[in-house]
PDB file of N, CA and C in Angstrom:
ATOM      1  N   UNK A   1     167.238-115.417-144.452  1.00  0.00           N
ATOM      2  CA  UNK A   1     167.482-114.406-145.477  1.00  0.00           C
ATOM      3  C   UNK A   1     167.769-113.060-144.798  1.00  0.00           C
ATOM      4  N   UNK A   2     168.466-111.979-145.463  1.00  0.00           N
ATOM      5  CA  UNK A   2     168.692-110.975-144.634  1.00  0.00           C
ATOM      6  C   UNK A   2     167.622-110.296-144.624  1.00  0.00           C
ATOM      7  N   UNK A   3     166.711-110.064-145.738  1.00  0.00           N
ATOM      8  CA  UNK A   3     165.223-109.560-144.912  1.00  0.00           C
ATOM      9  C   UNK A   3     164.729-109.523-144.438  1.00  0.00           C
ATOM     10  N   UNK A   4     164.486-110.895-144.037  1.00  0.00           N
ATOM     11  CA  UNK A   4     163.563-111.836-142.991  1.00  0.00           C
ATOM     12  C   UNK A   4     164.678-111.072-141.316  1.00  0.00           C
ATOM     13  N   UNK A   5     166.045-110.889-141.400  1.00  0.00           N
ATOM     14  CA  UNK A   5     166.728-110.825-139.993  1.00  0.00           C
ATOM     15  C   UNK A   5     166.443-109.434-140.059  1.00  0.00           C
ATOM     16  N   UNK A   6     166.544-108.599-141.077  1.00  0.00           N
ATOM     17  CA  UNK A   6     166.240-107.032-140.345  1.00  0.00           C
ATOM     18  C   UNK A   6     164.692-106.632-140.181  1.00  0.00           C
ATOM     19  N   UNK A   7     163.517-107.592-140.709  1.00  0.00           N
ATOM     20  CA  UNK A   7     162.513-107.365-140.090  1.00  0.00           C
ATOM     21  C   UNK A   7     162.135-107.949-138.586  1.00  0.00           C
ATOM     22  N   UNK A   8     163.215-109.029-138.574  1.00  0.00           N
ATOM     23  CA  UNK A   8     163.034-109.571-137.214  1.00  0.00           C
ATOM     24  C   UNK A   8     163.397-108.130-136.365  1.00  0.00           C
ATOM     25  N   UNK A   9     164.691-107.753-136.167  1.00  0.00           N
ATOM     26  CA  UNK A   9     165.402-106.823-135.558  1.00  0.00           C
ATOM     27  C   UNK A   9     164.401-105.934-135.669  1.00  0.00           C
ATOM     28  N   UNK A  10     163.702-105.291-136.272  1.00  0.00           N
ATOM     29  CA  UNK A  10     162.745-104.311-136.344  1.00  0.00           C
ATOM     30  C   UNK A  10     161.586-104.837-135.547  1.00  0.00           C
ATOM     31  N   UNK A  11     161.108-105.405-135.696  1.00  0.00           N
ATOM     32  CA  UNK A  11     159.958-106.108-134.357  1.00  0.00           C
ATOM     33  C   UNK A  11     161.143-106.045-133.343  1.00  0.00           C
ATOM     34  N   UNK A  12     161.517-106.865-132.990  1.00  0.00           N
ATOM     35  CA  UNK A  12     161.921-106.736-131.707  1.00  0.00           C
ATOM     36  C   UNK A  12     162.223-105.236-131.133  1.00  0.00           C
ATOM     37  N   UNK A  13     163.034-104.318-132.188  1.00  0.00           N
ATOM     38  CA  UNK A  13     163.064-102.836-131.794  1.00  0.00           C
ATOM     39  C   UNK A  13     161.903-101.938-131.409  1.00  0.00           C
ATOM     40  N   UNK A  14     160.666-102.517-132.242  1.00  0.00           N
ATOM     41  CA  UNK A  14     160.027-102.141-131.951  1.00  0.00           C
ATOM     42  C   UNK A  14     159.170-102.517-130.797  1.00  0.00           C
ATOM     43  N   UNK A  15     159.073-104.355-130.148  1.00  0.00           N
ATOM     44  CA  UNK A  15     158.361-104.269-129.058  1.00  0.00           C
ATOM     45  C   UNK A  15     159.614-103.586-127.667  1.00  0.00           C
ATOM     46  N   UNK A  16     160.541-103.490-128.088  1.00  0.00           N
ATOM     47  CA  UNK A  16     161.108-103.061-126.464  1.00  0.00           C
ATOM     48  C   UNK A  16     160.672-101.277-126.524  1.00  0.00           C
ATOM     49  N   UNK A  17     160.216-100.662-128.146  1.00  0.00           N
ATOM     50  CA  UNK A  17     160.424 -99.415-127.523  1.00  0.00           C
ATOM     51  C   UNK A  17     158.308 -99.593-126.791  1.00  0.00           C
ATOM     52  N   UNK A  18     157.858-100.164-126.977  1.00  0.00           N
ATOM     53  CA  UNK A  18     156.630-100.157-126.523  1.00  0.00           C
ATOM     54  C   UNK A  18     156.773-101.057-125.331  1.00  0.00           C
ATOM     55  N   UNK A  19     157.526-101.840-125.278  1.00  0.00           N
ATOM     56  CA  UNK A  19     157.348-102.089-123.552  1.00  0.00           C
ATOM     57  C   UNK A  19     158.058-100.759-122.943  1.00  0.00           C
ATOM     58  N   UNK A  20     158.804 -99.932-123.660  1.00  0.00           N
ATOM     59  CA  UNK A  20     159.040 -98.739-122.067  1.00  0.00           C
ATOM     60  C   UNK A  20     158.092 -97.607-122.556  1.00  0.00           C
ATOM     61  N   UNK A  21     157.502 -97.589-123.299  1.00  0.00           N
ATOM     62  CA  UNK A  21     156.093 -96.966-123.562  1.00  0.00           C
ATOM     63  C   UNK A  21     155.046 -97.702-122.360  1.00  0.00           C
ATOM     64  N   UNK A  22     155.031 -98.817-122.407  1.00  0.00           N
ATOM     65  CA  UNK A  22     153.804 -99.097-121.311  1.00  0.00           C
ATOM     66  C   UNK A  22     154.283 -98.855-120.209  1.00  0.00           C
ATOM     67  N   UNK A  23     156.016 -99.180-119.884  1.00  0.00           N
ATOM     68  CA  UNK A  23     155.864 -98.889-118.780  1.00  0.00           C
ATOM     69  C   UNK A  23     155.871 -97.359-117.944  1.00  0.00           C
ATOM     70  N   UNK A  24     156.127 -96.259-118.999  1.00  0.00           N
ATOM     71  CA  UNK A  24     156.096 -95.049-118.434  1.00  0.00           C
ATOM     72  C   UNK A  24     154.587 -94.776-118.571  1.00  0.00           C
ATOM     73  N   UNK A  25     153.575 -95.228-119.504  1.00  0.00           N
ATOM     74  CA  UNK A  25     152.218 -94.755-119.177  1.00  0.00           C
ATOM     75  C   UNK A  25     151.770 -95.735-117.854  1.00  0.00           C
ATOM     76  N   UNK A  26     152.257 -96.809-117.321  1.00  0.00           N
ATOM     77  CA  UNK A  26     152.103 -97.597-116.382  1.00  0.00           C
ATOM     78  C   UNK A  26     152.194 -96.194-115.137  1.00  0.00           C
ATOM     79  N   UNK A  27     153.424 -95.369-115.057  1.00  0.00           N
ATOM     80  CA  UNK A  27     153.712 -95.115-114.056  1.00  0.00           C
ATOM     81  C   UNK A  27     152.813 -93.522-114.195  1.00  0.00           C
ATOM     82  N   UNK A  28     152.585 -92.869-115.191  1.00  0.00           N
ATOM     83  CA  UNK A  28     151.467 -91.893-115.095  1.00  0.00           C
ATOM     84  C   UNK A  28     150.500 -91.985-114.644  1.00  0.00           C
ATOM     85  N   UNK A  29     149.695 -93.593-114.985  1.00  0.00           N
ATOM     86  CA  UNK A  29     148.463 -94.303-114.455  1.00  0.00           C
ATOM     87  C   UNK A  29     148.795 -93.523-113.028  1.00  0.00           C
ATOM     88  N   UNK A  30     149.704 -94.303-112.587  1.00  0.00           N
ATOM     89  CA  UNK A  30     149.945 -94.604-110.640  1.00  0.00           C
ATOM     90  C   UNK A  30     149.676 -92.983-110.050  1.00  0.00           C
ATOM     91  N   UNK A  31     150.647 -92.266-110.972  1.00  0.00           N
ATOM     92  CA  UNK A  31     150.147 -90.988-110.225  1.00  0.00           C
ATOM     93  C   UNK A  31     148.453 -90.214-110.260  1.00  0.00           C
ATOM     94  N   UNK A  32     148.221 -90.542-111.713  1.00  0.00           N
ATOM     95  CA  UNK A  32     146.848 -89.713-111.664  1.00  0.00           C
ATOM     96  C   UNK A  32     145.773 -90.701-110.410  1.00  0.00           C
ATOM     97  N   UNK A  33     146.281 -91.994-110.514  1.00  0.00           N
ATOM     98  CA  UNK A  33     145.383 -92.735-109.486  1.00  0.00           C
ATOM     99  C   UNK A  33     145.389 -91.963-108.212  1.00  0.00           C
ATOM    100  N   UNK A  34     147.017 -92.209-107.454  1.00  0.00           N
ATOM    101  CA  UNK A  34     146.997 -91.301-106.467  1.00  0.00           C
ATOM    102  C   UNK A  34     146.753 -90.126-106.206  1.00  0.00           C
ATOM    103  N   UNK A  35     146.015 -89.334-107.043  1.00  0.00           N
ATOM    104  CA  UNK A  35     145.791 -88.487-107.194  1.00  0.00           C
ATOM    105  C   UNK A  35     144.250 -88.516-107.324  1.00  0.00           C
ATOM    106  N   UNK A  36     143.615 -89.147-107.556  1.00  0.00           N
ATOM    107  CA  UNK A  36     142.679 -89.611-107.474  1.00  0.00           C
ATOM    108  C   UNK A  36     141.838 -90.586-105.679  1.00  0.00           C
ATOM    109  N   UNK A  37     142.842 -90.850-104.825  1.00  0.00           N
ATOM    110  CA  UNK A  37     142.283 -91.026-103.632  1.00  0.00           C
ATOM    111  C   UNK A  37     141.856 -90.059-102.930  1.00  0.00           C
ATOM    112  N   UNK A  38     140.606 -90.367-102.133  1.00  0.00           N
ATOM    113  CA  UNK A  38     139.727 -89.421-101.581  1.00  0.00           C
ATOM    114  C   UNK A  38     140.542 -88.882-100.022  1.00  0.00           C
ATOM    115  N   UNK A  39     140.241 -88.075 -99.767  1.00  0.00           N
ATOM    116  CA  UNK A  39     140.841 -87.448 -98.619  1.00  0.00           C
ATOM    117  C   UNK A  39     140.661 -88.520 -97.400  1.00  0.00           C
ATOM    118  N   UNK A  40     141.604 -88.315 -96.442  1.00  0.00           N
ATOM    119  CA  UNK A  40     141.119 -89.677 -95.131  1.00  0.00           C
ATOM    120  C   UNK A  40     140.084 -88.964 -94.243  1.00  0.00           C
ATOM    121  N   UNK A  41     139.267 -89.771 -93.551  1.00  0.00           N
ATOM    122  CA  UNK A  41     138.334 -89.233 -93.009  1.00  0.00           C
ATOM    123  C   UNK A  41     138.716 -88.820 -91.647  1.00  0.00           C
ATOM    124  N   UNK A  42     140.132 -89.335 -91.287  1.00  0.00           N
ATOM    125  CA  UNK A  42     140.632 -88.437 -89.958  1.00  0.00           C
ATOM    126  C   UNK A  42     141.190 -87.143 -90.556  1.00  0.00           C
ATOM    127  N   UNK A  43     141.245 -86.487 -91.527  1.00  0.00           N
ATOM    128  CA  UNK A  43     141.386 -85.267 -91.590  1.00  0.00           C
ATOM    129  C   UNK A  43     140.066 -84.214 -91.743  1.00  0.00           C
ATOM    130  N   UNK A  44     139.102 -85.255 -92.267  1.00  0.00           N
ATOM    131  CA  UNK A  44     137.689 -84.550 -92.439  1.00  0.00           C
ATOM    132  C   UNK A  44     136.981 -84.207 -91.479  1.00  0.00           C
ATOM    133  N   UNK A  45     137.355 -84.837 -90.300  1.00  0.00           N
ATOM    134  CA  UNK A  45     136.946 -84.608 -88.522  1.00  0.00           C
ATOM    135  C   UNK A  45     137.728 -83.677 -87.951  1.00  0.00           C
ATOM    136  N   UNK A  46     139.038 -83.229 -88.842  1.00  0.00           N
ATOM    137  CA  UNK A  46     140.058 -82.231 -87.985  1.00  0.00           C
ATOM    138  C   UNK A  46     138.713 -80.766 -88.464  1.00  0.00           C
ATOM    139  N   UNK A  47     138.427 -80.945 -89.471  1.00  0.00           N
ATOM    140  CA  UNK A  47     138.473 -79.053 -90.248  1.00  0.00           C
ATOM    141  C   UNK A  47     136.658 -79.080 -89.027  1.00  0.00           C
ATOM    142  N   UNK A  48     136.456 -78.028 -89.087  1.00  0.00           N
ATOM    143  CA  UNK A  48     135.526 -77.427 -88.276  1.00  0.00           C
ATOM    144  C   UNK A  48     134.146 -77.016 -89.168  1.00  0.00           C
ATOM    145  N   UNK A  49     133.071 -77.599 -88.713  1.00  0.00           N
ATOM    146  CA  UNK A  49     131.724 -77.620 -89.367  1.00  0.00           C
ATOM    147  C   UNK A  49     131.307 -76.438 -89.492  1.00  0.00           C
ATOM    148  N   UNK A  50     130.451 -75.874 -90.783  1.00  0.00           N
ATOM    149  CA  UNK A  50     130.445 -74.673 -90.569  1.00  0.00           C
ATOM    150  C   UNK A  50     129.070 -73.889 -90.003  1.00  0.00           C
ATOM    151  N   UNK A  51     128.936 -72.903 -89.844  1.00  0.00           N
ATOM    152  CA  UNK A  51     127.510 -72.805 -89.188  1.00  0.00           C
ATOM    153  C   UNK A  51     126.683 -73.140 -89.665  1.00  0.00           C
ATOM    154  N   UNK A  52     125.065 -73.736 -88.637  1.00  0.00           N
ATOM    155  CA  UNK A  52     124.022 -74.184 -89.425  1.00  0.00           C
ATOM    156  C   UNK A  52     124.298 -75.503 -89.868  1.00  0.00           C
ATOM    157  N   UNK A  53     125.176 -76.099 -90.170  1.00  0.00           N
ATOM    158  CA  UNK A  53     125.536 -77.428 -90.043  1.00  0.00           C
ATOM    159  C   UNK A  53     124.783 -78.238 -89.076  1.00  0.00           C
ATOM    160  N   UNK A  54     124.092 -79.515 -89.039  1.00  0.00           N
ATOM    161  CA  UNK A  54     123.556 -80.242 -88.226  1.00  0.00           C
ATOM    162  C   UNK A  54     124.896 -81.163 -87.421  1.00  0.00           C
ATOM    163  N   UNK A  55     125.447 -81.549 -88.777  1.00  0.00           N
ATOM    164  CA  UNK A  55     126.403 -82.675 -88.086  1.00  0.00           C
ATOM    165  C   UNK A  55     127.622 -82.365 -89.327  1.00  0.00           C
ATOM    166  N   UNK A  56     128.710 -82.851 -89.055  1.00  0.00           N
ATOM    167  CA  UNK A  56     129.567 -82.704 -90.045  1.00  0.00           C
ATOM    168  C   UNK A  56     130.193 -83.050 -91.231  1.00  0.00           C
ATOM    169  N   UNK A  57     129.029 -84.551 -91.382  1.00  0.00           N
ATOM    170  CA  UNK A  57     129.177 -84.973 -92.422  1.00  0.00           C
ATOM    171  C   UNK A  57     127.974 -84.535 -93.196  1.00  0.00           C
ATOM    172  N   UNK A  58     127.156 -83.820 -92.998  1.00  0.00           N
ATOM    173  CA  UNK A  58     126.192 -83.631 -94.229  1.00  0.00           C
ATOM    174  C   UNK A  58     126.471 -82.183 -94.692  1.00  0.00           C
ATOM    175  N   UNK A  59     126.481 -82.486 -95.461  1.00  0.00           N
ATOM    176  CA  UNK A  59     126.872 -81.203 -96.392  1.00  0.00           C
ATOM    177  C   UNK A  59     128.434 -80.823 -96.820  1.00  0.00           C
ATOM    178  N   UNK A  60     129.153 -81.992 -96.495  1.00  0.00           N
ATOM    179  CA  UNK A  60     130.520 -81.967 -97.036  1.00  0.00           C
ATOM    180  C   UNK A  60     130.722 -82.396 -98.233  1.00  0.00           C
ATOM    181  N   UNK A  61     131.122 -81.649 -99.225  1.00  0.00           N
ATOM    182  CA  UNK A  61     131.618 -81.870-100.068  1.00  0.00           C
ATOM    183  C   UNK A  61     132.326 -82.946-100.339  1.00  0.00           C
ATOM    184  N   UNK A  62     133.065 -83.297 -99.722  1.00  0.00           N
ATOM    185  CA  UNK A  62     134.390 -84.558-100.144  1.00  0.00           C
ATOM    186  C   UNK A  62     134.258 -85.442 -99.653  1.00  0.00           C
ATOM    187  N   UNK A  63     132.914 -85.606 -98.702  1.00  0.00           N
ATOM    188  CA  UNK A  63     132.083 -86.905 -97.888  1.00  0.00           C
ATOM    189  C   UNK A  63     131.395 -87.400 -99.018  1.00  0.00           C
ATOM    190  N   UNK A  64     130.511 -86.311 -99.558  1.00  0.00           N
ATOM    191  CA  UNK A  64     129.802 -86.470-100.493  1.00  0.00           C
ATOM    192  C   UNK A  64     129.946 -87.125-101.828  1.00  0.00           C
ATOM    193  N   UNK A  65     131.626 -86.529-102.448  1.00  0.00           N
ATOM    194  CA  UNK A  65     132.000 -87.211-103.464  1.00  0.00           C
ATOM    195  C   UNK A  65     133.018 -88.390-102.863  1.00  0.00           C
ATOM    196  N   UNK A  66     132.941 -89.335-101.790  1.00  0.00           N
ATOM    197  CA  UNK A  66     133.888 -90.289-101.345  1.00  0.00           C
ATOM    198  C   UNK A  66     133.530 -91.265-102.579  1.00  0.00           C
ATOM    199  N   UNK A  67     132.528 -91.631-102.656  1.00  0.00           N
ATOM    200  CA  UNK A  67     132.164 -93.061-103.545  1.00  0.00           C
ATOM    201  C   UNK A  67     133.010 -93.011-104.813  1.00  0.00           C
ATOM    202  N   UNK A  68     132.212 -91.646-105.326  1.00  0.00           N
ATOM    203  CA  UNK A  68     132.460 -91.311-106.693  1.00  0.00           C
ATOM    204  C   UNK A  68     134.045 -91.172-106.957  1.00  0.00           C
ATOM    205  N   UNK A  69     135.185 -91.296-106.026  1.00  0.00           N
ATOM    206  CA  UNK A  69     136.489 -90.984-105.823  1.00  0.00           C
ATOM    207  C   UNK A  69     137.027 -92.656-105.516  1.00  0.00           C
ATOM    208  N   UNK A  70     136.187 -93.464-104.591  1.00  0.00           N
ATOM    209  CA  UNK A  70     136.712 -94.783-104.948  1.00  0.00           C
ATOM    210  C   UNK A  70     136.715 -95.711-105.888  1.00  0.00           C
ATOM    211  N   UNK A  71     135.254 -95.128-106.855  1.00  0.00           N
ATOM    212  CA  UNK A  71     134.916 -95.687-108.095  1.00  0.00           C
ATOM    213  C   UNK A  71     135.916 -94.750-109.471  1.00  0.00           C
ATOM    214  N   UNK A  72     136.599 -94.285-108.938  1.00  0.00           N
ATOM    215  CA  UNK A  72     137.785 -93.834-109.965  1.00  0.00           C
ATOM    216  C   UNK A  72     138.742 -94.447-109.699  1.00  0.00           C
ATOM    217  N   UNK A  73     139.144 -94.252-108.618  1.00  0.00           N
ATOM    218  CA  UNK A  73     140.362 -95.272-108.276  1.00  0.00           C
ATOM    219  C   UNK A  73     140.272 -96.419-108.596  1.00  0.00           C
ATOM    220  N   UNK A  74     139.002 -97.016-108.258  1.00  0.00           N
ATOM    221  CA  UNK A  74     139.068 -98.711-108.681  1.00  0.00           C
ATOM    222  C   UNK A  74     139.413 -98.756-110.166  1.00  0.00           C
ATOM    223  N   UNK A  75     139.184 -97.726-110.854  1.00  0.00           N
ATOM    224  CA  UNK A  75     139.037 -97.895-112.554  1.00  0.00           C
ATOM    225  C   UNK A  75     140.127 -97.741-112.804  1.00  0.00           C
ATOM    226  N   UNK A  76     140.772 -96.597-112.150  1.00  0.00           N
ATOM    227  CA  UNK A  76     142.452 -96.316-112.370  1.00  0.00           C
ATOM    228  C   UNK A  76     143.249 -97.642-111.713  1.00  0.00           C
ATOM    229  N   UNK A  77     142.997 -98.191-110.973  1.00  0.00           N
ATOM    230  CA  UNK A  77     143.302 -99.586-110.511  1.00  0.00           C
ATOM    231  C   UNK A  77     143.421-100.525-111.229  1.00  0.00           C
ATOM    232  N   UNK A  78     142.393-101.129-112.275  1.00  0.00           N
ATOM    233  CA  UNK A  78     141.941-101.800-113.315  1.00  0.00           C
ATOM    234  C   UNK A  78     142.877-101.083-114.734  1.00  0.00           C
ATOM    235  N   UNK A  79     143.085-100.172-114.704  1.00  0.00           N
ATOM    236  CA  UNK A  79     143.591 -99.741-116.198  1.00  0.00           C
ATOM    237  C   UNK A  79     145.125 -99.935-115.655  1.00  0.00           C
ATOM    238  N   UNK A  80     145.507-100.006-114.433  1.00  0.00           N
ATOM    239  CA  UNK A  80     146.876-100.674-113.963  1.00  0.00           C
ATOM    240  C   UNK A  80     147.641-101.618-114.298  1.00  0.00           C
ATOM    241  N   UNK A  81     146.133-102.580-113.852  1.00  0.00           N
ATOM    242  CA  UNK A  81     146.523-104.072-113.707  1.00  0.00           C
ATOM    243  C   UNK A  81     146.651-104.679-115.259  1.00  0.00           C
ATOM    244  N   UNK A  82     145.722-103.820-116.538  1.00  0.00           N
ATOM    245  CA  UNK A  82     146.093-105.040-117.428  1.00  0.00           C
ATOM    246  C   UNK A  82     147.352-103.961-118.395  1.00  0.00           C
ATOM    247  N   UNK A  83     147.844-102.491-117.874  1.00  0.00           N
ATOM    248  CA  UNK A  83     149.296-102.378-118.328  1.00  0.00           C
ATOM    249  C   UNK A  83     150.133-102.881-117.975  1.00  0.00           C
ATOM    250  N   UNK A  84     149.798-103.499-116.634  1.00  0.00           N
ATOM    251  CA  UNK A  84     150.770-104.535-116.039  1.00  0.00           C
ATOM    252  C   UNK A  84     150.839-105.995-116.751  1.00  0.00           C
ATOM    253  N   UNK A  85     150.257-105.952-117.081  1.00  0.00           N
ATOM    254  CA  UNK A  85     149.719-107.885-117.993  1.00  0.00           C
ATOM    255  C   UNK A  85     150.243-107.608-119.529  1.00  0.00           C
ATOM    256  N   UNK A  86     150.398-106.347-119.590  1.00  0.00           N
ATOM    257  CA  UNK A  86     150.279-105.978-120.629  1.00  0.00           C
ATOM    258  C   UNK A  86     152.200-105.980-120.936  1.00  0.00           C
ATOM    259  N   UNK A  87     152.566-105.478-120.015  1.00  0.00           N
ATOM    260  CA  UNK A  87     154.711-104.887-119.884  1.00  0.00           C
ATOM    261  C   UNK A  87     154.851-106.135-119.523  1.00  0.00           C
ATOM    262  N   UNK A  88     154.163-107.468-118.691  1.00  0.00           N
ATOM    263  CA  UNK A  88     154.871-108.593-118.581  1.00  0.00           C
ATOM    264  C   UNK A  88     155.020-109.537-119.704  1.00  0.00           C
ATOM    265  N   UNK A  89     153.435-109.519-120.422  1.00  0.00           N
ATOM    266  CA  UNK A  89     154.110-109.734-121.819  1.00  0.00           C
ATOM    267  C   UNK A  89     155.443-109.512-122.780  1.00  0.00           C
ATOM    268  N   UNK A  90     154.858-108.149-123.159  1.00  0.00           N
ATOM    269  CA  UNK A  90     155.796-107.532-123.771  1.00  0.00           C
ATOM    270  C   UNK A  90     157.815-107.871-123.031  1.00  0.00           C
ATOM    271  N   UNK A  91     157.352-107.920-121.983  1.00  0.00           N
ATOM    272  CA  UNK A  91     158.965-108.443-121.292  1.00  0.00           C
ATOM    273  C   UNK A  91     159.295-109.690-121.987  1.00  0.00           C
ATOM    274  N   UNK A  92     158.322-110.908-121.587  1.00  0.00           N
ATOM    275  CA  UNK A  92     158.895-111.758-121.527  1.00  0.00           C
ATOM    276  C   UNK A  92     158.857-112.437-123.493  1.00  0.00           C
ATOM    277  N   UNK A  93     158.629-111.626-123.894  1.00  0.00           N
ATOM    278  CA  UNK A  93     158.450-111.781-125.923  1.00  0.00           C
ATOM    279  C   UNK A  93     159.677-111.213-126.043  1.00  0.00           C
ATOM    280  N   UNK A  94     159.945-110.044-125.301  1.00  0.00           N
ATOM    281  CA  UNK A  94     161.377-109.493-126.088  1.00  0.00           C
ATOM    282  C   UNK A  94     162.954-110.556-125.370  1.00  0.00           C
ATOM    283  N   UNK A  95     162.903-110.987-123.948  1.00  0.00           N
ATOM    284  CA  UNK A  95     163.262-111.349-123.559  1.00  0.00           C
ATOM    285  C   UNK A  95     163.501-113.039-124.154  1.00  0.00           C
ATOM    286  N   UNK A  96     162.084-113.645-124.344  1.00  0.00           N
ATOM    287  CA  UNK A  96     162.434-115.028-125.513  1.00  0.00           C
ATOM    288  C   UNK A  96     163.183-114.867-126.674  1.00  0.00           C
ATOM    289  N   UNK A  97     162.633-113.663-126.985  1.00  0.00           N
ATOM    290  CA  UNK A  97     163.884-113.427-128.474  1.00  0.00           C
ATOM    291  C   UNK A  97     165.316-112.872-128.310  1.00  0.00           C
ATOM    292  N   UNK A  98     165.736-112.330-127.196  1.00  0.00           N
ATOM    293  CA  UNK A  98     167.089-112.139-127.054  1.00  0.00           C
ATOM    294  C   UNK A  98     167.549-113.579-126.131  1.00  0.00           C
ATOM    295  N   UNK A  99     167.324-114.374-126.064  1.00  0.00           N
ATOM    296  CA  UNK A  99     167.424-115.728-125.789  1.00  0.00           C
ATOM    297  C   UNK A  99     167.880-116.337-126.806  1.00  0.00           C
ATOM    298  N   UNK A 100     167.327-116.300-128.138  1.00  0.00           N
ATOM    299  CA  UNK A 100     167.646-117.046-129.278  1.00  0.00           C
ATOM    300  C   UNK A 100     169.581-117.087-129.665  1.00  0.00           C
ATOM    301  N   UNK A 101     170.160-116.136-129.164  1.00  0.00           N
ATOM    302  CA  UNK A 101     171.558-115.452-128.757  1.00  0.00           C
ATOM    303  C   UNK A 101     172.086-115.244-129.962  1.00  0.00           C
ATOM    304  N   UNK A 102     170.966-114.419-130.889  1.00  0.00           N
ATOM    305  CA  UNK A 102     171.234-113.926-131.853  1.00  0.00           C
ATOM    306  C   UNK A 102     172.511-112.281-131.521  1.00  0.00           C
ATOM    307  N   UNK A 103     173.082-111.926-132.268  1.00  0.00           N
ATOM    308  CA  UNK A 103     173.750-110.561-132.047  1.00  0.00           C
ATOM    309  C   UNK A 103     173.071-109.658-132.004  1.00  0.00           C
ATOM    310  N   UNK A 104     172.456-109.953-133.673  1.00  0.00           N
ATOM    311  CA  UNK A 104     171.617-108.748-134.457  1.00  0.00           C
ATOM    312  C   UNK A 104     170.385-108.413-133.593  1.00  0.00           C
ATOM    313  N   UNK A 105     169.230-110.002-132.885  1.00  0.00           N
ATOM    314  CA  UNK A 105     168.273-109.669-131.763  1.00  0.00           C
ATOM    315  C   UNK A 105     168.732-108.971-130.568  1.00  0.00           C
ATOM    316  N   UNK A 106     169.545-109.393-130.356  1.00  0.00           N
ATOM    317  CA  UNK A 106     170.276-108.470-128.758  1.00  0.00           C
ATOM    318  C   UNK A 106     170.271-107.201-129.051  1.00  0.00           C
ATOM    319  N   UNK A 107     171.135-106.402-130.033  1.00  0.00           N
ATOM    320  CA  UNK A 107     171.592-105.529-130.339  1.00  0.00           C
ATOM    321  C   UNK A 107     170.358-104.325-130.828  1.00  0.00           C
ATOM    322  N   UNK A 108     168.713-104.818-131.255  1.00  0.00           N
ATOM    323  CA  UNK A 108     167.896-104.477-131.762  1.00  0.00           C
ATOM    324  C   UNK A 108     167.031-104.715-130.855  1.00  0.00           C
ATOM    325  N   UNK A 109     166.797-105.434-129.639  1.00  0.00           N
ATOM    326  CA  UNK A 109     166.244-104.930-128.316  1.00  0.00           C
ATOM    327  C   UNK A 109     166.750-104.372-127.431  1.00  0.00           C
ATOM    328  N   UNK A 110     168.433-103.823-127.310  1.00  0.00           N
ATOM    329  CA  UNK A 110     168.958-102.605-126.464  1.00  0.00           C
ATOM    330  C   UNK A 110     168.585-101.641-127.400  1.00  0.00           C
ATOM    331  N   UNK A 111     168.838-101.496-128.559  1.00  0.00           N
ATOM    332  CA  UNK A 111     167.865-100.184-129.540  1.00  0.00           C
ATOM    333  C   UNK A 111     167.345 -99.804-128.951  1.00  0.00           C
ATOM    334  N   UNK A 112     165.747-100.480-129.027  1.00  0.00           N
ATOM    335  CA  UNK A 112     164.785-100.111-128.838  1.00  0.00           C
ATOM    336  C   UNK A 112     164.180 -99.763-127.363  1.00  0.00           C
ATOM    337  N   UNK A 113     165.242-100.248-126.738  1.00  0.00           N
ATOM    338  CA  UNK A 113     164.725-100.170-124.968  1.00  0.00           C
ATOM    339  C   UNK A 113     165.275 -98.566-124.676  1.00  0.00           C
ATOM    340  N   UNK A 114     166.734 -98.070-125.382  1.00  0.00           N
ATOM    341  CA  UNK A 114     167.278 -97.377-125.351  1.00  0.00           C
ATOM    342  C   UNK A 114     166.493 -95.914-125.793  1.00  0.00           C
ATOM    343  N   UNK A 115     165.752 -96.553-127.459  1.00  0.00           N
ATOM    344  CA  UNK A 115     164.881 -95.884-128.053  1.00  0.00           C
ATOM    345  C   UNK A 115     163.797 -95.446-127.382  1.00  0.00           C
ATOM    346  N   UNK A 116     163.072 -95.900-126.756  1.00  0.00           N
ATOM    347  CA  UNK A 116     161.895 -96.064-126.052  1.00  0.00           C
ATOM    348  C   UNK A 116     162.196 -95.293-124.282  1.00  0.00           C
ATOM    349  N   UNK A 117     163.729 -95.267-124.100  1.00  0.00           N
ATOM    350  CA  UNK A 117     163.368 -94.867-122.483  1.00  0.00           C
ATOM    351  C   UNK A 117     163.560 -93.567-123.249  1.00  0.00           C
ATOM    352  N   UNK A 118     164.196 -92.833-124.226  1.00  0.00           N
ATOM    353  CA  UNK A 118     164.625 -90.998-124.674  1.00  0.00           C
ATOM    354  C   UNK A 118     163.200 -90.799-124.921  1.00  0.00           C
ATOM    355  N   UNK A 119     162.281 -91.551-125.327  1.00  0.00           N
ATOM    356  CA  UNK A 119     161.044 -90.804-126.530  1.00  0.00           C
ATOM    357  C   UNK A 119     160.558 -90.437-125.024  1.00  0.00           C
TER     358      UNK A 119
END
């Protein structure tokens, strides 16, 4: 029925504009992650201890918060992996339905991919 084909076309428009929705929050993830790794500890041996210091790792700040900086990352790691599980889905659903070699499906997942990379 033609209802039934322009609600199809509308799902499908709509999962491609949310697969390039996941995949641009996919790629924000990546930066705030990297942004989120702790400094390397061969640079923490370059800077110079300051007086009264025993040794140079106590009382450093960014020694101090290392854990608390890998236990973000791991989380930002994890919120990665299932946007990733998440866009391979979404790929391979929009991708089965422009398979069907409908016009109207083809034509209503370039829409929405189109739709989805401007927003």
């Amino acid at each position: 029925s033609p209802a039934g084909m322009v609600l199809s076309v509308l799902v499908i428009l709509l999962l491609s504009v949310l697969y390039e929705a996941v995949k641009m929050g996919k790629a924000v993830l990546l930066r705030r992650a990297l942004l989120a790794l702790p400094r390397s500890l061969s640079q923490e041996a370059l800077t110079e201890p300051q007086e009264g210091d025993s040794s140079p790792a106590q009382g450093s700040p960014s020694l101090m918060a290392f854990p608390i900086s890998i236990s973000r990352w791991f989380w930002f790691h994890v919120g990665q992996t299932l946007f990733h599980v998440l866009q391979v889905v979404l790929g391979y659903m929009v991708m089965l339905a422009v398979m069907s070699y409908n016009a109207w499906i083809f034509l209503g997942a370039i829409a929405g991919s189109t739709l989805g990379y401007f927003l």
